[in-house]
Protein backbone atom coordinates (compact mmCIF):
# COMPACT_ATOMS: atom_id res chain seq x y z
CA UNK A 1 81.58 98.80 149.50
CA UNK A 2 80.51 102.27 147.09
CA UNK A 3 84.05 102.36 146.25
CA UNK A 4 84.36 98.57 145.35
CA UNK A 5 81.36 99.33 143.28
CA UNK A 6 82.46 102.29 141.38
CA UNK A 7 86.07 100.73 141.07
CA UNK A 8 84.13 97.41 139.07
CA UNK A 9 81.48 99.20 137.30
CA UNK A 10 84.59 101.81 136.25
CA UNK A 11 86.55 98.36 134.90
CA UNK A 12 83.76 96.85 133.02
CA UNK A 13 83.08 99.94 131.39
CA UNK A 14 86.65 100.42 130.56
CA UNK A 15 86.81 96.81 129.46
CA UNK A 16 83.68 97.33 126.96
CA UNK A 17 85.02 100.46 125.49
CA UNK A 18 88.60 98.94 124.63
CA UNK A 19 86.81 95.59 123.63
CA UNK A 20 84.48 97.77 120.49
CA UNK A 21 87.70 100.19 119.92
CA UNK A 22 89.74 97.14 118.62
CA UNK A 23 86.86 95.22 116.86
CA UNK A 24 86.22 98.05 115.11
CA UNK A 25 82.37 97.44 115.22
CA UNK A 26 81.47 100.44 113.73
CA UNK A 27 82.96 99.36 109.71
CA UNK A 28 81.01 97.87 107.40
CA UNK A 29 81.73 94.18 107.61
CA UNK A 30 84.17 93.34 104.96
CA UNK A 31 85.58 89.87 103.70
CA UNK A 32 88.24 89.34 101.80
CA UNK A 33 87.95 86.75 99.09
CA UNK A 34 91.35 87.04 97.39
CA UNK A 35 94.66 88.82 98.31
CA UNK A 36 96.43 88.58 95.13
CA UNK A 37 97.03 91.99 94.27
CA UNK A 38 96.06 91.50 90.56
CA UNK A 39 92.83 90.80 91.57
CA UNK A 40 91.96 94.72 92.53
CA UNK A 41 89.93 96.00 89.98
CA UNK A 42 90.04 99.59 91.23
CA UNK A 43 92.07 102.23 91.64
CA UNK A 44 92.46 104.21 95.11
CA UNK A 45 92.54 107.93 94.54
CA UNK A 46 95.53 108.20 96.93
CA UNK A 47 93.83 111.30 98.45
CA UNK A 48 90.53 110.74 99.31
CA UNK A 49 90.89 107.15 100.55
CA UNK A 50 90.28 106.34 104.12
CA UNK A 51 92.31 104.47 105.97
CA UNK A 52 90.49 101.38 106.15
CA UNK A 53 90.67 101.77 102.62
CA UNK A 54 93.98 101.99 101.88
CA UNK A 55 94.62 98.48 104.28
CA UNK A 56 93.56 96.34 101.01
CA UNK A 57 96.98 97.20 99.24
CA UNK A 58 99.94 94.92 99.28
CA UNK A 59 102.68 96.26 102.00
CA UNK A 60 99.86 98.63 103.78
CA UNK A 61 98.47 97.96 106.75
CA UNK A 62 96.52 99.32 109.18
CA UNK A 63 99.26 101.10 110.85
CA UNK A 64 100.80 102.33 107.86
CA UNK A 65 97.35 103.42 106.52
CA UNK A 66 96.65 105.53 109.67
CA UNK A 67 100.25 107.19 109.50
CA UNK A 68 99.41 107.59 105.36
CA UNK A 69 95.96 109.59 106.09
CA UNK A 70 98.09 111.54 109.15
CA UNK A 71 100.51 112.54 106.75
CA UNK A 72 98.03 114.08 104.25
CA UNK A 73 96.36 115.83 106.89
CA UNK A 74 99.44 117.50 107.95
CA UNK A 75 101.18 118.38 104.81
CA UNK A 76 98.19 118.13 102.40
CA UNK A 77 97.41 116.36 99.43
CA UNK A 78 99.97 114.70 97.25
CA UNK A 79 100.98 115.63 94.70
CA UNK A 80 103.26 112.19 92.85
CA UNK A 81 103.15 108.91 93.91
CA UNK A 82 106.53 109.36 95.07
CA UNK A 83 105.97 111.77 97.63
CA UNK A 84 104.21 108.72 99.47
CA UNK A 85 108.17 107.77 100.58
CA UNK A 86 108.09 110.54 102.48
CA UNK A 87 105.68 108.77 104.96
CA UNK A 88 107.06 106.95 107.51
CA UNK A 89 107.30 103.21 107.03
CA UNK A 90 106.47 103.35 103.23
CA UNK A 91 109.57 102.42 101.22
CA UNK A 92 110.20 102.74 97.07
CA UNK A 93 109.76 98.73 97.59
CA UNK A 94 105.96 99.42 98.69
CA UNK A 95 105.55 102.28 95.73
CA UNK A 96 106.14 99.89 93.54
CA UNK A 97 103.92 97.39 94.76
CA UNK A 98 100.67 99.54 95.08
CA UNK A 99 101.49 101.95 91.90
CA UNK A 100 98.97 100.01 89.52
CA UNK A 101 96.45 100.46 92.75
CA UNK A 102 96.18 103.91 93.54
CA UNK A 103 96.31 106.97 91.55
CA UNK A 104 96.45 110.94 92.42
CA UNK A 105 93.75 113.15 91.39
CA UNK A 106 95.07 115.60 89.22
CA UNK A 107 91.90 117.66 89.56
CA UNK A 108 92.39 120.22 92.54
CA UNK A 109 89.70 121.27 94.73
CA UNK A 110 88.32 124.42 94.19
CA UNK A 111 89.11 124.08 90.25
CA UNK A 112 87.04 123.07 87.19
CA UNK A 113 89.50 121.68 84.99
């Protein structure tokens, strides 16, 4: 009986955990009202963008915006727009696509220019 209890509360815990992991309760509730990529009116700074960020542009989704932040955490900032080929999944078709979205910071931190 303790064990059938532990082994259910165990479950619905489990169960409650995955269930606010994938809504993804915790972002600031977002709608989006047109996904014509001419309709972005700002540019991404390429690295300081979040993931959930970088899911608005056209080819990039949440998948390849998680590997995209990975890949800057790892090998640091970038440093062309090109460079963002080097990520896995993201192809000179995407580049293309999202380079009127983003842009790279030329200012480095630590510097005053």
């Amino acid at each position: 009986m303790v064990a059938t209890f532990f082994l259910v509360t165990s479950l619905l815990i489990g169960i409650g955990i995955k269930y606010s992991i994938d809504q993804h309760w915790w972002l600031p509730k977002t709608e989006v009202v047109d996904i014509d990529p001419e309709s972005i009116k700002l540019k991404i700074d390429l690295n300081r963008a979040e993931w959930y960020e970088l899911i608005i542009l056209p080819g990039i989704g949440e998948k390849r915006a998680k590997t995209i932040i990975e890949y800057r955490k790892e090998k640091g900032p970038f440093l062309t727009l090109e460079q963002l080929c080097e990520v896995d999944g993201v192809g000179v078709g995407t580049v293309k696509k999202i380079k009127e979205l983003v842009f790279i910071n030329e200012r480095r931190e630590g510097t005053n220019r």
